[in-house]
Protein backbone atom coordinates (compact mmCIF):
# COMPACT_ATOMS: atom_id res chain seq x y z
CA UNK A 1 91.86 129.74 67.88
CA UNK A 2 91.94 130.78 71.08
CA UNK A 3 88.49 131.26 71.60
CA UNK A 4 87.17 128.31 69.78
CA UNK A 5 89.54 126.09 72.08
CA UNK A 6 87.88 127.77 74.95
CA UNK A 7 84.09 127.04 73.50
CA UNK A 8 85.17 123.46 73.12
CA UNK A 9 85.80 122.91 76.79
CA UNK A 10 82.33 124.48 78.04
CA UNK A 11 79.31 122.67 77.13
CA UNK A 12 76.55 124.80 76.91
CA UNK A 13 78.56 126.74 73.70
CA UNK A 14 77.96 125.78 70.73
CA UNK A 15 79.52 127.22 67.51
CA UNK A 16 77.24 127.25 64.38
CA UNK A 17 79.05 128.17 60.94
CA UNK A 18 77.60 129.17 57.67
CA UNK A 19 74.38 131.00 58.95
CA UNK A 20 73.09 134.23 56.96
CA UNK A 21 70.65 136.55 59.59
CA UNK A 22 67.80 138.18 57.71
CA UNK A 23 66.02 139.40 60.55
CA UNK A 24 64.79 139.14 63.81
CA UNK A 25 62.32 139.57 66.61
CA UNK A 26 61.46 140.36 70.44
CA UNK A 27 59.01 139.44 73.10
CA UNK A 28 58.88 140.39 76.32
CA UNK A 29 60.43 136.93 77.41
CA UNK A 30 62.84 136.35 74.35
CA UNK A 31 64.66 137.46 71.04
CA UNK A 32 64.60 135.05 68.41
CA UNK A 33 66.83 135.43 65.40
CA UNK A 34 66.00 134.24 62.05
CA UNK A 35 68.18 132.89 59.01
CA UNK A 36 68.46 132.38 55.49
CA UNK A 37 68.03 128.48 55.69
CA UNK A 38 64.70 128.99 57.17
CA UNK A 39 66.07 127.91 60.90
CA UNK A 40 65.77 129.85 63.87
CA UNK A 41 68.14 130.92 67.21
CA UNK A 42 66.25 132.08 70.01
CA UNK A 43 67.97 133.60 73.48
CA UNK A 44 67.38 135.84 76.29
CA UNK A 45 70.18 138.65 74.77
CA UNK A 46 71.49 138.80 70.76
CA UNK A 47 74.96 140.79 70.36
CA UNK A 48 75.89 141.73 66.61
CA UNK A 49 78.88 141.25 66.21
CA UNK A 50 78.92 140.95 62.60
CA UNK A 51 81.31 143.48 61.04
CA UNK A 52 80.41 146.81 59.04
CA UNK A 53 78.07 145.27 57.00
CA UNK A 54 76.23 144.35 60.15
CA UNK A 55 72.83 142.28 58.93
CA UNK A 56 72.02 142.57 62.61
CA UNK A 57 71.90 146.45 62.60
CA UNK A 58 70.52 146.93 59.14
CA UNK A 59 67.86 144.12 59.18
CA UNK A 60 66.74 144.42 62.72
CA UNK A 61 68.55 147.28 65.78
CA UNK A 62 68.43 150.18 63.22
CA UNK A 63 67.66 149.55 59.40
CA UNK A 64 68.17 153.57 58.82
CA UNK A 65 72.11 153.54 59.39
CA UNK A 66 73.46 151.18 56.49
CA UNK A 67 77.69 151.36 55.57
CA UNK A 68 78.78 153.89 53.55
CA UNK A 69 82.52 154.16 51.61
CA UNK A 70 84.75 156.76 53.09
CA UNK A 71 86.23 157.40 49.87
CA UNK A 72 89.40 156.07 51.07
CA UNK A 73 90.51 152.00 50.11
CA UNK A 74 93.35 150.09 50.37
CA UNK A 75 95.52 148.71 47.30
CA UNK A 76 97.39 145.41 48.85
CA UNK A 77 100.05 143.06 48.05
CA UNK A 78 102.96 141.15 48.77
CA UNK A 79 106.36 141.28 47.73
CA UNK A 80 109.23 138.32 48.10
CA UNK A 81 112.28 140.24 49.64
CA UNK A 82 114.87 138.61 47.57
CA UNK A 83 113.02 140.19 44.44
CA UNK A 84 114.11 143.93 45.71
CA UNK A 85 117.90 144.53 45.08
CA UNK A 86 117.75 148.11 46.67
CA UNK A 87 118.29 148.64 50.16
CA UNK A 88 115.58 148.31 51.85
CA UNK A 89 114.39 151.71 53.77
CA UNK A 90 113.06 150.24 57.37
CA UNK A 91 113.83 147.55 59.86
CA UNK A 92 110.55 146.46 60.80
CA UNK A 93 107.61 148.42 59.13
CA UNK A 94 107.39 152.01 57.85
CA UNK A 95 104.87 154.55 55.86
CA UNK A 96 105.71 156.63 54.11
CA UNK A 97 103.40 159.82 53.36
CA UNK A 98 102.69 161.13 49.60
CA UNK A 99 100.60 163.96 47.79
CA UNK A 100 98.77 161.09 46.04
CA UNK A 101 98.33 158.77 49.42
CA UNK A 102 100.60 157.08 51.66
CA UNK A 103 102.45 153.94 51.63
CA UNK A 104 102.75 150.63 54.09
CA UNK A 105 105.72 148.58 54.21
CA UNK A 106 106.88 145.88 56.42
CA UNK A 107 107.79 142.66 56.70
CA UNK A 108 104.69 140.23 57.77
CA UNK A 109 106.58 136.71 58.84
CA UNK A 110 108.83 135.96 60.95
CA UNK A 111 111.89 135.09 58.81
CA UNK A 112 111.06 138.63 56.79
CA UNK A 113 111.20 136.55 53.63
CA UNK A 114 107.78 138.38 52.65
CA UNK A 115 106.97 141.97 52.74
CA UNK A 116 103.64 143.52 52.74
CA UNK A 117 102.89 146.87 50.64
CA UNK A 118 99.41 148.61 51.60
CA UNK A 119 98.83 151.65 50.00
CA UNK A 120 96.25 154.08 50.95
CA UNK A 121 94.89 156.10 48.01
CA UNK A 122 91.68 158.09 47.03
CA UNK A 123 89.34 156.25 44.92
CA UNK A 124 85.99 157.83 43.61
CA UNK A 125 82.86 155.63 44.00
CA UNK A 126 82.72 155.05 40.02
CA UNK A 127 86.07 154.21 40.30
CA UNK A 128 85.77 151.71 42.77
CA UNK A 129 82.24 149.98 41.22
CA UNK A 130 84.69 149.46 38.76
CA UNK A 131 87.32 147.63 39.99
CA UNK A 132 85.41 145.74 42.62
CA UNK A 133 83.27 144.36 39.58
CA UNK A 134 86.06 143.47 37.25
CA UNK A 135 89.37 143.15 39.36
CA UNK A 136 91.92 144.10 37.16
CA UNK A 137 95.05 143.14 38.38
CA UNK A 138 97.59 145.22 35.38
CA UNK A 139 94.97 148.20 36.11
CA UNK A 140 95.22 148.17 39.70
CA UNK A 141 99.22 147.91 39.45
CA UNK A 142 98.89 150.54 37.40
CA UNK A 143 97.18 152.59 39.23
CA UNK A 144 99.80 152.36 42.26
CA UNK A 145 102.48 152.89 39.58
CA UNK A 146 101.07 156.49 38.70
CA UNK A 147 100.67 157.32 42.22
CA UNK A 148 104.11 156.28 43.78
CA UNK A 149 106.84 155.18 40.92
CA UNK A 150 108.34 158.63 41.08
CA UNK A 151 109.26 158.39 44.37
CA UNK A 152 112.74 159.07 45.83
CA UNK A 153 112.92 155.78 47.20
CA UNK A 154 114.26 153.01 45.06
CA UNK A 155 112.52 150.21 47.48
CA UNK A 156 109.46 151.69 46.90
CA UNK A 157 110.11 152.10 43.06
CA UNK A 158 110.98 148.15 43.13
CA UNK A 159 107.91 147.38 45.11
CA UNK A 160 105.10 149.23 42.85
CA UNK A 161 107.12 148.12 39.73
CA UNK A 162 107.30 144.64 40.78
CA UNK A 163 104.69 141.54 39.35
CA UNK A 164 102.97 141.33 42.33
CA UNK A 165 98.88 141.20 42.27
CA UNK A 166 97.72 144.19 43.76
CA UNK A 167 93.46 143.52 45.57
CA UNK A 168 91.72 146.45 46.36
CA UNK A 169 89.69 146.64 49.79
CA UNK A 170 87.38 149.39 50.54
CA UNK A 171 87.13 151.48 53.90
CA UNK A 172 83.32 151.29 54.81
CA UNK A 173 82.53 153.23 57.92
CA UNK A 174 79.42 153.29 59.94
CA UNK A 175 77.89 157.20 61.04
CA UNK A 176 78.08 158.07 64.35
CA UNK A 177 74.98 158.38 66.10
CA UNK A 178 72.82 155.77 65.44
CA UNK A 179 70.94 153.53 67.71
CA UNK A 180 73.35 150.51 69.15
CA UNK A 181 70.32 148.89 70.84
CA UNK A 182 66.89 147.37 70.94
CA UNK A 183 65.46 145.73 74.40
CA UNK A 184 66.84 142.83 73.96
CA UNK A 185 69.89 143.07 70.81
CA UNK A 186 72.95 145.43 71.29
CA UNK A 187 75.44 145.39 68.30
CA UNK A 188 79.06 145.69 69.52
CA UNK A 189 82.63 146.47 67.48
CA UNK A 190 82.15 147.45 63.60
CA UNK A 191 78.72 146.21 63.73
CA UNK A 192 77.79 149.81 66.30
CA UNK A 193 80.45 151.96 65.00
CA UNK A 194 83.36 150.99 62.33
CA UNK A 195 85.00 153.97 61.25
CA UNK A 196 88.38 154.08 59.03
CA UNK A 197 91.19 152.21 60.90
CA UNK A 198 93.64 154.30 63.31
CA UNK A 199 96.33 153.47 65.85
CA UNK A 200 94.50 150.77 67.68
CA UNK A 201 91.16 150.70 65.92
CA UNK A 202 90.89 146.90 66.31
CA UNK A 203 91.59 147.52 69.97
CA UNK A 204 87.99 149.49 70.34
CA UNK A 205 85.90 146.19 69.16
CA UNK A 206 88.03 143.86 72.15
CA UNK A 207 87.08 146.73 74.41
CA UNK A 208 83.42 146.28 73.70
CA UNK A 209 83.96 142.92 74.47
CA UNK A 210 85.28 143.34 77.76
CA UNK A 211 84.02 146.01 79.10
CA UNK A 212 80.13 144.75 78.13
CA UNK A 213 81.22 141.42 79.59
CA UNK A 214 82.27 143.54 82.59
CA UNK A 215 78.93 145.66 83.18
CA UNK A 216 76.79 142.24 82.42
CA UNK A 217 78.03 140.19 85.12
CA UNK A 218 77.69 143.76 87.58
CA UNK A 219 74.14 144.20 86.30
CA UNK A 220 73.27 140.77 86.16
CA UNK A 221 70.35 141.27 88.28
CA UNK A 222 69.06 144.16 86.38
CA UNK A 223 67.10 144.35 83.30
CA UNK A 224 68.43 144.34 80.09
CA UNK A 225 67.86 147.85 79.09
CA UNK A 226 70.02 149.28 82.14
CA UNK A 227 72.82 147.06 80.73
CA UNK A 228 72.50 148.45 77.82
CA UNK A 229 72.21 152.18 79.38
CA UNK A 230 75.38 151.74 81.54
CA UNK A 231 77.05 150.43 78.32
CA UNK A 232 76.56 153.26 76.16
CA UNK A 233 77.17 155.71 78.97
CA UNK A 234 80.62 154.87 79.09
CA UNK A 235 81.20 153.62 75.62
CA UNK A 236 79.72 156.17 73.14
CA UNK A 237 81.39 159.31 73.91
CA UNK A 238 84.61 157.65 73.90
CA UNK A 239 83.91 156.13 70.20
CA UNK A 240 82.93 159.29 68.78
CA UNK A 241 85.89 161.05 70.07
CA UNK A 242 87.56 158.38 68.01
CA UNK A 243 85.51 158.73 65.08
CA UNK A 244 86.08 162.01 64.65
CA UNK A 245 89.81 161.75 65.17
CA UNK A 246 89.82 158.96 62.92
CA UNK A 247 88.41 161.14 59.61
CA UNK A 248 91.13 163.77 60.68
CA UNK A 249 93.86 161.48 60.24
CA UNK A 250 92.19 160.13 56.92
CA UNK A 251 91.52 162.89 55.55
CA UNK A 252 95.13 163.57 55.21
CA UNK A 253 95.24 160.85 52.75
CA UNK A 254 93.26 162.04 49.93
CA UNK A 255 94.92 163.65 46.99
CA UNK A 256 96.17 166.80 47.02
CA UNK A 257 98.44 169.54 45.50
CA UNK A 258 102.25 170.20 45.41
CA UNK A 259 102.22 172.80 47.54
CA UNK A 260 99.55 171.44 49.61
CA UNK A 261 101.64 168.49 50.14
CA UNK A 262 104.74 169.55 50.98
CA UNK A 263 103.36 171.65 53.43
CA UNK A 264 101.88 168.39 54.95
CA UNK A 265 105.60 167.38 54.51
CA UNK A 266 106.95 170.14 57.01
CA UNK A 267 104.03 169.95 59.27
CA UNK A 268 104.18 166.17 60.08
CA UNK A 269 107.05 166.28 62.50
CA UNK A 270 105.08 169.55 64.61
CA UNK A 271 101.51 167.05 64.22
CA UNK A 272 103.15 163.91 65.72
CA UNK A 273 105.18 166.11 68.45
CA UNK A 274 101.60 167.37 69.77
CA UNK A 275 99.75 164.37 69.07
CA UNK A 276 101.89 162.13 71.21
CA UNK A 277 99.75 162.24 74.65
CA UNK A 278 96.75 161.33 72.79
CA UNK A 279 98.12 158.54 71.14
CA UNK A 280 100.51 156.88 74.16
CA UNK A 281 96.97 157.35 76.28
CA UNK A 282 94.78 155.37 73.36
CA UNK A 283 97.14 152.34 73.82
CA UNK A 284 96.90 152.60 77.43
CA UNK A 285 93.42 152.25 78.21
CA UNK A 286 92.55 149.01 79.28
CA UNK A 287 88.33 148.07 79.49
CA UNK A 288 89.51 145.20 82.17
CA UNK A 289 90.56 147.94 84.75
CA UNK A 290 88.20 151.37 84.16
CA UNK A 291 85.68 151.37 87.06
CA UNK A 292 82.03 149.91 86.41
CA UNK A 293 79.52 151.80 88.02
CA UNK A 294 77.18 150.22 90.47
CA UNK A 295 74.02 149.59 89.35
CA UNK A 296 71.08 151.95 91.60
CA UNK A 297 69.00 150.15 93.71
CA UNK A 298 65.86 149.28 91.95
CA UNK A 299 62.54 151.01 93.43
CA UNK A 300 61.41 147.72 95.08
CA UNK A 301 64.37 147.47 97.04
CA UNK A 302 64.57 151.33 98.10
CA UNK A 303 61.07 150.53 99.43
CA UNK A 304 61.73 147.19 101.28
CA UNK A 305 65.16 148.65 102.96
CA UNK A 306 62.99 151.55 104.35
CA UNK A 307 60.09 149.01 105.47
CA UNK A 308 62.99 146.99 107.14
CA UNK A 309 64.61 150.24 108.66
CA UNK A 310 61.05 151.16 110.08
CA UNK A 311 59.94 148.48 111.50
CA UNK A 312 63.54 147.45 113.31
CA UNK A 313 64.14 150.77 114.96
């Protein structure tokens, strides 16, 4: 809301809903973007920022690099608290960690009259064709009952046991590596590298955000392609870094023995002991602060200063 209050007060915005991109090309003066309703957008710079399922990247920046499923989804719902008579096991939000996945729980409003259960659970890609086609609610409820209605915790018991309509959301992620940019299109967020949500995963689109905005307006005299240069240069070893730390931390949720998992059991308390650093310093980078380079002077300008210097001595 935010943001469309601020493209209300400035003219030259102007927000367009309900267009589908199916492609796109560049000239040496322009990109022009082109929809499903036969119309046209045409700019001096195109950012994707359209999600996982990017149309920008796969139609146009780099058709090669399409989603894939991690293997991982989400089963979601909400639960009224007055329908749960046991205590209930956390103040604001907790997870709790299984053999057979792990579980979210905390309240989402402000009067905590609602609570929200996510559970994170293996899912095989026949499994999920499946129930994305058909969305079967009883089998989906079902499926969280097998997985976590033995559980020690009579909240938890209440919560996969109650009514409520569980949806099923898969985690898509994008490989690392691909191409981000063309001369004139960069893709930024999910749309250049979504990878299975951690910590502050959101955090790493808004960081795009800024810190392109940042280098932009310090290379604002330079061509496009050395934005897009200094971009990546400080933005790509930093997300793949993340990526990788990212299927870590997932892979902990896929299914796994008895013994296997209680020796994830005794192990947790050691893994988010030694972890700690990395994850205090993940919140604490800010992309309005780090230092921008300065752009080098172009080979014009190398060549005037010395004509300048030359003929002034």
């Amino acid at each position: 809301m935010a943001m469309l209050t601020l493209a209300e007060r400035t003219p030259n915005i102007e927000l367009i809903f309900g267009k589908k991109v199916v492609g796109g090309e560049e000239t040496e003066s322009n990109a022009v973007v082109h929809f499903k309703d036969g119309t046209k957008a045409v700019g001096d710079l195109v950012i994707g920022c359209d999600g996982v399922h990017s149309a920008v990247r796969t139609s146009w920046v780099d058709p090669g690099s399409p989603s894939e499923y991690t293997g991982i989804s989400f089963l979601q719902a909400t639960v009224p608290t007055d329908s749960i008579s046991s205590r209930i096991h956390f103040r604001s939000s907790a997870l709790n960690i299984s053999r057979h996945g792990s579980m979210l729980t905390s309240y989402c409003d402000r009067d905590r009259e609602q609570i929200f259960a996510a559970a994170t659970v293996q899912f095989s890609q026949d499994d999920l064709n499946w129930a994305t086609q058909h969305r079967i609610k009883c089998a989906l409820r079902r499926e969280v009952q097998d997985r976590f209605s033995k559980t020690a915790i009579p909240c938890i018991r209440e919560i996969v046991n109650s009514e409520a309509d569980w949806m099923l959301y898969p985690v898509h992620q994008v490989p690392p590596g691909g191409r981000w940019s063309t001369n004139r299109v960069i893709l930024l967020g999910d749309a250049a590298h979504a990878m299975p949500p951690r910590d502050e995963s959101a955090a790493y689109a808004l960081d795009d955000a800024i810190l392109f905005a940042r280098i932009l307006v310090r290379y604002r005299s330079e061509p496009l392609s050395e934005v897009f240069d200094a971009y990546e240069s400080m933005r790509r070893d930093t997300i793949e870094n993340a990526f990788k730390e990212s299927h870590r931390m997932w892979d902990r949720n896929r299914d796994m023995g008895m013994l296997e998992g209680r020796l994830k059991e005794w192990l947790m308390p050691f893994y988010l002991r030694s972890n700690r650093d990395k994850r205090e310093a993940a919140w604490e980078f800010d992309a309005a602060k780090i230092t921008i380079p300065t752009p080098a002077p172009s080979e014009d300008l190398v060549s005037l200063n010395s004509f300048l210097k030359e003929h002034t001595a």
